[in-house]
PDB file of N, CA and C in Angstrom:
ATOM      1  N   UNK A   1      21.468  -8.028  21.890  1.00  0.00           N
ATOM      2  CA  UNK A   1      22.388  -9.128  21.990  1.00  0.00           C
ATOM      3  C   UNK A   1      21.935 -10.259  21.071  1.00  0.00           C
ATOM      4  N   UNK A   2      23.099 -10.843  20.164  1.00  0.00           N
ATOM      5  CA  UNK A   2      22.546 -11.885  19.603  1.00  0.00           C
ATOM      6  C   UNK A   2      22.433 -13.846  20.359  1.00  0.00           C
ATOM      7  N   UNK A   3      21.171 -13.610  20.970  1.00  0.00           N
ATOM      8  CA  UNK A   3      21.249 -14.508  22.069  1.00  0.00           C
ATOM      9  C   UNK A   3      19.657 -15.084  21.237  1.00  0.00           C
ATOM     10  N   UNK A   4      19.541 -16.519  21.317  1.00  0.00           N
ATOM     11  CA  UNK A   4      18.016 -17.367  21.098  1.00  0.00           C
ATOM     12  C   UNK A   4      17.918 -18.491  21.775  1.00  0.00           C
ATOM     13  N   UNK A   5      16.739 -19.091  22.222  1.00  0.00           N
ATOM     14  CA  UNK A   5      16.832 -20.348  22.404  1.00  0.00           C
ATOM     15  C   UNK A   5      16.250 -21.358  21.760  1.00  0.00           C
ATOM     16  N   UNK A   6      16.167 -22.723  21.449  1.00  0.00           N
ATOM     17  CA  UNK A   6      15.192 -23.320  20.732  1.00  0.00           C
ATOM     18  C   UNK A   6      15.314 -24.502  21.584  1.00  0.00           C
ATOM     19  N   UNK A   7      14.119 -24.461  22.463  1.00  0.00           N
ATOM     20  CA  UNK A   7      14.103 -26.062  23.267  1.00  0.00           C
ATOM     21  C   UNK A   7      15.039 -25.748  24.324  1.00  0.00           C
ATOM     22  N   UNK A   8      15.183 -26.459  25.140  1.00  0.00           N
ATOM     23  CA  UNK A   8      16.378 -26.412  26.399  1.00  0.00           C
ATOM     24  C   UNK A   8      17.763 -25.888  26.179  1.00  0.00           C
ATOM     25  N   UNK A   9      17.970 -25.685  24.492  1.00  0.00           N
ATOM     26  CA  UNK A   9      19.465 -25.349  24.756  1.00  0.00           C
ATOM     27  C   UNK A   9      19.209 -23.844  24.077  1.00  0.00           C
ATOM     28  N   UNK A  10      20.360 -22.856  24.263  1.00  0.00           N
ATOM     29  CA  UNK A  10      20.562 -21.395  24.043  1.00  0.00           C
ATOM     30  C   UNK A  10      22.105 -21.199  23.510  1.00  0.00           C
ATOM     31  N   UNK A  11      21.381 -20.135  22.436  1.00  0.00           N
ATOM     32  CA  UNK A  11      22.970 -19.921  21.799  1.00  0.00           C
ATOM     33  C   UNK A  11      23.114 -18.349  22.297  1.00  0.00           C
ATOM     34  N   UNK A  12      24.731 -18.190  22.861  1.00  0.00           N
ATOM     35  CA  UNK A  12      25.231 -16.798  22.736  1.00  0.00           C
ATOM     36  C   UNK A  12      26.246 -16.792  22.042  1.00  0.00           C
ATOM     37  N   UNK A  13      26.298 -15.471  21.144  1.00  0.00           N
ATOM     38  CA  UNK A  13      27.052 -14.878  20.340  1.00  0.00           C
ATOM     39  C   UNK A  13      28.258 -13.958  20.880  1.00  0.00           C
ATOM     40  N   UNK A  14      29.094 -14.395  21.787  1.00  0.00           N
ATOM     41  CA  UNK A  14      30.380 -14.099  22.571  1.00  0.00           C
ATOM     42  C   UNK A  14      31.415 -13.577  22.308  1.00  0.00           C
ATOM     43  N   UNK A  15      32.191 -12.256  22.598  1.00  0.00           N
ATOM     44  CA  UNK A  15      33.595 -12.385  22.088  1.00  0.00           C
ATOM     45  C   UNK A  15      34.465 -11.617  23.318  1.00  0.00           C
ATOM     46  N   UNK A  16      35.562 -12.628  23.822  1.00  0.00           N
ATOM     47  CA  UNK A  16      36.319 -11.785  24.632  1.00  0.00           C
ATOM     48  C   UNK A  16      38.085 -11.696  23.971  1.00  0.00           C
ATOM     49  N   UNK A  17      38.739 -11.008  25.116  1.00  0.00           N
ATOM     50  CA  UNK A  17      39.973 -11.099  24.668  1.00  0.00           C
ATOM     51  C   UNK A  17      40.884 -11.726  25.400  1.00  0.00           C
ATOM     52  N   UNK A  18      42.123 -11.470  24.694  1.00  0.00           N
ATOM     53  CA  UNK A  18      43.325 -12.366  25.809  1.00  0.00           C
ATOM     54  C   UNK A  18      44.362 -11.196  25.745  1.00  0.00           C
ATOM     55  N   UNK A  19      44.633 -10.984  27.537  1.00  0.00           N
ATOM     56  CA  UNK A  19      45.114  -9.479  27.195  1.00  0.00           C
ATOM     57  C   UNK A  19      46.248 -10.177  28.467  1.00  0.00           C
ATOM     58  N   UNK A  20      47.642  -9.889  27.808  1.00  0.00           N
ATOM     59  CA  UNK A  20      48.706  -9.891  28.431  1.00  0.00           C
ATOM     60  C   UNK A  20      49.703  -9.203  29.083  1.00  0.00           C
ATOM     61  N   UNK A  21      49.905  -8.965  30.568  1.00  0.00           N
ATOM     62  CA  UNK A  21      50.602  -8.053  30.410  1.00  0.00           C
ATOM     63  C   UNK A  21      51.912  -8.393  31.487  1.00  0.00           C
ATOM     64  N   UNK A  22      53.176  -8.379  31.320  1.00  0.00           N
ATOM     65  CA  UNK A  22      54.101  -8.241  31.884  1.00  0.00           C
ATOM     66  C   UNK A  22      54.146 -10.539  32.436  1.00  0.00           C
ATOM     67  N   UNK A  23      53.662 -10.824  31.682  1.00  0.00           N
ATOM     68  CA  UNK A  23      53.262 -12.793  31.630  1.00  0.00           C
ATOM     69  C   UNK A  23      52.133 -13.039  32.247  1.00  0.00           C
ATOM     70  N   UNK A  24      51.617 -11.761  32.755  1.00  0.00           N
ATOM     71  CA  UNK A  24      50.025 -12.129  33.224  1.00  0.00           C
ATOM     72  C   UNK A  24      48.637 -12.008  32.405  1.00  0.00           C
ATOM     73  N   UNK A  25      48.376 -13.101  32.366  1.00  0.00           N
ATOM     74  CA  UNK A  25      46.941 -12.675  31.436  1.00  0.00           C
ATOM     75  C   UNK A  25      46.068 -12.287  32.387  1.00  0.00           C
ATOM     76  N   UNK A  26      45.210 -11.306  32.090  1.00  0.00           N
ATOM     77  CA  UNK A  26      44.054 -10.423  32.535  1.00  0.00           C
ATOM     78  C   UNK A  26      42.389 -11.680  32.812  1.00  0.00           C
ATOM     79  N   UNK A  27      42.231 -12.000  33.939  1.00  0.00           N
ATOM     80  CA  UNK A  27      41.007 -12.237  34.123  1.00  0.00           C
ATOM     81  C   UNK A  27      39.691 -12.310  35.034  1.00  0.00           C
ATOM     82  N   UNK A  28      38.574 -12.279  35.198  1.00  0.00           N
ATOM     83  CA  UNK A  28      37.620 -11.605  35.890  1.00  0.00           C
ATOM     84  C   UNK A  28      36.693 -12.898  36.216  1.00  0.00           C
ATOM     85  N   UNK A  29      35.817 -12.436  37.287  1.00  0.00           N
ATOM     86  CA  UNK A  29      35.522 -13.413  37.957  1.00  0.00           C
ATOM     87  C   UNK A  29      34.126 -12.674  39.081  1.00  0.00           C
ATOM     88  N   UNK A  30      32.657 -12.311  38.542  1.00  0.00           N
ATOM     89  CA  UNK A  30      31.820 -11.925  39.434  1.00  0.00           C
ATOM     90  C   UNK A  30      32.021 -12.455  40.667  1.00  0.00           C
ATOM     91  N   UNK A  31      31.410 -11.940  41.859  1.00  0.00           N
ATOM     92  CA  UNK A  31      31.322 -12.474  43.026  1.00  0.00           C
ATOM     93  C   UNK A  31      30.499 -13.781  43.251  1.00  0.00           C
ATOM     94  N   UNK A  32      29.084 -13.869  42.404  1.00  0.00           N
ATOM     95  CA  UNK A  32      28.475 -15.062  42.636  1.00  0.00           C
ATOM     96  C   UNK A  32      28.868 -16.237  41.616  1.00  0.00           C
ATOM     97  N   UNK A  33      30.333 -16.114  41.105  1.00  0.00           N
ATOM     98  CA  UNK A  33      30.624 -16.873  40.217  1.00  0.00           C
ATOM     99  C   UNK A  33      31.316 -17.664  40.502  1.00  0.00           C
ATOM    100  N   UNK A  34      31.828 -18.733  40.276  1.00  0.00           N
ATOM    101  CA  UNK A  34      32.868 -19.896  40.956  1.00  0.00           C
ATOM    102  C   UNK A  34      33.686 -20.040  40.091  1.00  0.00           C
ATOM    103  N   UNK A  35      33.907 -19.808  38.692  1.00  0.00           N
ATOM    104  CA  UNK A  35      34.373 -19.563  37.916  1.00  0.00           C
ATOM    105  C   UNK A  35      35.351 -18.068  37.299  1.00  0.00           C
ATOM    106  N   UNK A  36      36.531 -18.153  36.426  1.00  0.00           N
ATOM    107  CA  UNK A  36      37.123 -16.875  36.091  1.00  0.00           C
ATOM    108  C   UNK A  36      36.974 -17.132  34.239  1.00  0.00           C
ATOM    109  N   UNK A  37      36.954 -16.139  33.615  1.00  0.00           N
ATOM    110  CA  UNK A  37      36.672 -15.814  32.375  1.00  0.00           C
ATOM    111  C   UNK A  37      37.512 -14.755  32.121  1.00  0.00           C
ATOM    112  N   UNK A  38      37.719 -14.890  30.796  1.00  0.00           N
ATOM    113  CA  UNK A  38      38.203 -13.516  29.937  1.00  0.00           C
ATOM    114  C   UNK A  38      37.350 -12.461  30.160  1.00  0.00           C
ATOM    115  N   UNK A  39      37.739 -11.501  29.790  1.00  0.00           N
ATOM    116  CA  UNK A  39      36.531  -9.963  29.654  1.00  0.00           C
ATOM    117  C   UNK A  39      36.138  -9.738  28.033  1.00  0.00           C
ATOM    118  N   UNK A  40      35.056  -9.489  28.271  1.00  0.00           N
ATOM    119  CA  UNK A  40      34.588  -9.340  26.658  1.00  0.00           C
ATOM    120  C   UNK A  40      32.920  -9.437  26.687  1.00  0.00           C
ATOM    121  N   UNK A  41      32.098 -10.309  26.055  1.00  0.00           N
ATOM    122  CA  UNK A  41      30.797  -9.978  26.067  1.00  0.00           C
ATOM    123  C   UNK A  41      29.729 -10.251  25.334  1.00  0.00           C
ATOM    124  N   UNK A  42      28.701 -10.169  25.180  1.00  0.00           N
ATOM    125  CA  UNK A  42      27.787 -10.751  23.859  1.00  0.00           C
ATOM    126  C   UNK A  42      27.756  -9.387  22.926  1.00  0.00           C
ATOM    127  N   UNK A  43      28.090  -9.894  21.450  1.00  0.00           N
ATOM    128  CA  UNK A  43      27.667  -9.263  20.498  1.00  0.00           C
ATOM    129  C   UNK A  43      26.312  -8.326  20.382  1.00  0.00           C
ATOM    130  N   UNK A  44      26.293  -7.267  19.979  1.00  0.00           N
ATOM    131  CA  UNK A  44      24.790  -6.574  19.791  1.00  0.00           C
ATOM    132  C   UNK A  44      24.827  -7.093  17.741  1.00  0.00           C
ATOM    133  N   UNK A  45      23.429  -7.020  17.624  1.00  0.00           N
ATOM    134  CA  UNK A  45      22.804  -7.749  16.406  1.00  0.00           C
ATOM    135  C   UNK A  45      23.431  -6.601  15.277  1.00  0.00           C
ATOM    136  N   UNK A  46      24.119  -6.657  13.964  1.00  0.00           N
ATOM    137  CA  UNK A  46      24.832  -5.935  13.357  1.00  0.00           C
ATOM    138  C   UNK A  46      26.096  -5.429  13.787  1.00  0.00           C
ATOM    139  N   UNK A  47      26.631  -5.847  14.812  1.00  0.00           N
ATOM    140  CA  UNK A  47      27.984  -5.497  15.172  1.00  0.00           C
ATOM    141  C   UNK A  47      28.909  -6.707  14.856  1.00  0.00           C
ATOM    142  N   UNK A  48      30.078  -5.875  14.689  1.00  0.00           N
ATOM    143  CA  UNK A  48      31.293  -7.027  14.284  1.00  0.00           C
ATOM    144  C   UNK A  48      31.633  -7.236  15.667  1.00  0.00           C
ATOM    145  N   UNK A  49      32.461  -8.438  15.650  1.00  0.00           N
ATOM    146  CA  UNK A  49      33.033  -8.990  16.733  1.00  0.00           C
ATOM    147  C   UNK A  49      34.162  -7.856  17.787  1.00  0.00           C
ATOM    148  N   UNK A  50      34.693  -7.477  16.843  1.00  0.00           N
ATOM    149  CA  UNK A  50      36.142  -6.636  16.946  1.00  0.00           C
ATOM    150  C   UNK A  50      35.545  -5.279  17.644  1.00  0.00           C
ATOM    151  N   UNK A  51      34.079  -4.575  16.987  1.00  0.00           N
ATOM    152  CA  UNK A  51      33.780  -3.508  17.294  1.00  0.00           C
ATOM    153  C   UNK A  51      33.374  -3.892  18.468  1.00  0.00           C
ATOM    154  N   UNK A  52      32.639  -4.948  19.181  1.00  0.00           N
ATOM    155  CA  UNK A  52      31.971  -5.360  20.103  1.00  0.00           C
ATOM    156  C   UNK A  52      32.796  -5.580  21.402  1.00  0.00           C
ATOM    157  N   UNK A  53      33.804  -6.209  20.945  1.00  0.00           N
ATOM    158  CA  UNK A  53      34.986  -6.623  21.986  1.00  0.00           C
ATOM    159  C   UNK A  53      35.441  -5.119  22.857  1.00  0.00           C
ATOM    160  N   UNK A  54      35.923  -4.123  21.462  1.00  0.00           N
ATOM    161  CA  UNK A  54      36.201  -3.223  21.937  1.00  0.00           C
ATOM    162  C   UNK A  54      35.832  -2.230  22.781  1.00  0.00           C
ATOM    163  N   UNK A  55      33.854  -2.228  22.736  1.00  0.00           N
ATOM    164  CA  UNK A  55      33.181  -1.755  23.496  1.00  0.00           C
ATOM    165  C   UNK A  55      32.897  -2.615  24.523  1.00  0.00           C
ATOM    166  N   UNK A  56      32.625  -3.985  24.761  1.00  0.00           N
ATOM    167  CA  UNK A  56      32.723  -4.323  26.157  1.00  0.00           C
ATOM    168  C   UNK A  56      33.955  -4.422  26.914  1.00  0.00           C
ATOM    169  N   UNK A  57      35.048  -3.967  26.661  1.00  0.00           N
ATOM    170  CA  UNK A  57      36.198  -3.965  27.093  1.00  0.00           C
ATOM    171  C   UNK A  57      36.063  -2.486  27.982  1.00  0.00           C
ATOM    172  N   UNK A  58      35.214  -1.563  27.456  1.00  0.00           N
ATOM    173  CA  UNK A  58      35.427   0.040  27.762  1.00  0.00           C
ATOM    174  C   UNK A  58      34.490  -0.169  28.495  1.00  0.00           C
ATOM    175  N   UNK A  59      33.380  -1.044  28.420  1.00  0.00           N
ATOM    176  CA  UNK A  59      32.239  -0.752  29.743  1.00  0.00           C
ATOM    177  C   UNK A  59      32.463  -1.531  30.867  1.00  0.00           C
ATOM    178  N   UNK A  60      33.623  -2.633  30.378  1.00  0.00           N
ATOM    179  CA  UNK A  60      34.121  -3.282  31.717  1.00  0.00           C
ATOM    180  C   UNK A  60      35.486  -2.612  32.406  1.00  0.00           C
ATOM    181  N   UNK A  61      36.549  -2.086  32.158  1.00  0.00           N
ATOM    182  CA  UNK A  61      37.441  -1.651  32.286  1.00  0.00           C
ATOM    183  C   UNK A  61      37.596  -0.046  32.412  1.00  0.00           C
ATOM    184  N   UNK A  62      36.519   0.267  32.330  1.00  0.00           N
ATOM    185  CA  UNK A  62      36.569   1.841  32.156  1.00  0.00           C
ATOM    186  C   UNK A  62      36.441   2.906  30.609  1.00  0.00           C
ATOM    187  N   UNK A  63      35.848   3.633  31.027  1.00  0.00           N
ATOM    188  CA  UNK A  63      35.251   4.515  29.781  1.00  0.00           C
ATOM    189  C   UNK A  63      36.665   4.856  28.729  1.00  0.00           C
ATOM    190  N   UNK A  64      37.306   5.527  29.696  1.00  0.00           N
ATOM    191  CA  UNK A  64      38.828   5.379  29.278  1.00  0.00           C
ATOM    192  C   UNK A  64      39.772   4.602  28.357  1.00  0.00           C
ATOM    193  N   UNK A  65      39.478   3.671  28.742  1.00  0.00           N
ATOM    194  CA  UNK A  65      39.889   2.644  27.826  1.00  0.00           C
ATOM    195  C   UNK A  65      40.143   2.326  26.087  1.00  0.00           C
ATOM    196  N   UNK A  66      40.854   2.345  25.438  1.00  0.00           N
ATOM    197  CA  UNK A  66      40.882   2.642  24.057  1.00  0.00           C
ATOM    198  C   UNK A  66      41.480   1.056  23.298  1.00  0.00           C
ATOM    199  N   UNK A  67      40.959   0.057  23.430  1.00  0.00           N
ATOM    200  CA  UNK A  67      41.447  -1.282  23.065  1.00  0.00           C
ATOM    201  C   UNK A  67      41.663  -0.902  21.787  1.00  0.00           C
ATOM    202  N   UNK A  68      42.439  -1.382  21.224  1.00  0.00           N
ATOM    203  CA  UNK A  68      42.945  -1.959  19.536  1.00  0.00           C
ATOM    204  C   UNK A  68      42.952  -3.517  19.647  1.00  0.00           C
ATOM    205  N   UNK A  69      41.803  -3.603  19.168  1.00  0.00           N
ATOM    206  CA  UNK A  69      41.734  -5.693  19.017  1.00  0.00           C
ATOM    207  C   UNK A  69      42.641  -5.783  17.745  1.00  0.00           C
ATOM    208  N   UNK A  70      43.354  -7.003  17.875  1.00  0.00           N
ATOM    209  CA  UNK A  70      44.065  -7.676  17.371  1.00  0.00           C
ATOM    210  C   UNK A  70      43.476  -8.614  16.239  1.00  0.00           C
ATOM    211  N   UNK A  71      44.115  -9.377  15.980  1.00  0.00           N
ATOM    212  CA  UNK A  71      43.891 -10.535  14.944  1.00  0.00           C
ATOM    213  C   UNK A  71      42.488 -11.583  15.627  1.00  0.00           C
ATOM    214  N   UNK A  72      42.064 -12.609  15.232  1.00  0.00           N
ATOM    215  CA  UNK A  72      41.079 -13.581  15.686  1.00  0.00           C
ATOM    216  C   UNK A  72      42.271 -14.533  16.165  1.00  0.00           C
ATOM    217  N   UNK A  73      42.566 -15.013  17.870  1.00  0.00           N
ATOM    218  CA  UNK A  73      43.398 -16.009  17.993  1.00  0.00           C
ATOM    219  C   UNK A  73      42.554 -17.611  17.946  1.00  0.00           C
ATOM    220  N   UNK A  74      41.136 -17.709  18.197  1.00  0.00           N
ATOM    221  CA  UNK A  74      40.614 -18.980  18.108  1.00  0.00           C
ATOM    222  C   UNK A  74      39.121 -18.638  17.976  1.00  0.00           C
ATOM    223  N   UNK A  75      38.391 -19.656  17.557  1.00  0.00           N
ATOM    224  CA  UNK A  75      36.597 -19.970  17.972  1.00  0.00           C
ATOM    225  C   UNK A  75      36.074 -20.938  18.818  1.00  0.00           C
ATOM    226  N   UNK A  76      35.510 -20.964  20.002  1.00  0.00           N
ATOM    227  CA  UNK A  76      35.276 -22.211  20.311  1.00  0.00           C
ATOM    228  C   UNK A  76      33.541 -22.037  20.178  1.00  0.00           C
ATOM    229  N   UNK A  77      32.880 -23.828  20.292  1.00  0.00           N
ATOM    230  CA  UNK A  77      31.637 -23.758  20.184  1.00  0.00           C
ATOM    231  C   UNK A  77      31.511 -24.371  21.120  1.00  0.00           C
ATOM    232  N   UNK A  78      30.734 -24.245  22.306  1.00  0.00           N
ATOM    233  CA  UNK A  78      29.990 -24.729  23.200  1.00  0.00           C
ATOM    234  C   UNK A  78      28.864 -25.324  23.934  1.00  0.00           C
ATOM    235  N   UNK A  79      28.436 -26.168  22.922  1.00  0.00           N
ATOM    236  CA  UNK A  79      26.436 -26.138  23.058  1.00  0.00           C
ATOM    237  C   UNK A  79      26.204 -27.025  24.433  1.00  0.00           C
TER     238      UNK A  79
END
């Protein structure tokens, strides 16, 4: 994963999707979480975003799963 820290703050290298279906967008939410998020995941080091998305999409959603990522709709930075 491309994840570091330097000093108190930490960068992750993130990519999820926005998956729509029938006006519902798709989103997830662990049990010890208080929060809901997209599905998607940290980058592994030499992977593209797109390839990455697509595989945490299949290890969250099922092996099954055959995503075709789309275009880039935004970036956000979060420090």
């Amino acid at each position: 994963m491309i994840s570091f820290s330097i000093g108190e703050a930490r960068f992750n290298y993130r990519t999820v999707a926005v998956i729509i279906h029938d006006g519902y967008v798709l989103l997830h939410r662990a049990d010890y979480e208080n929060f809901w998020g997209l599905p998607g995941g940290r980058v592994e080091i030499l992977e593209s975003s797109d390839v990455a998305l697509a595989r945490e999409l299949r290890e969250e959603l099922g092996q099954n799963v055959d995503a075709q990522v789309g275009r880039l709709l935004w970036m956000a930075e979060n420090f």
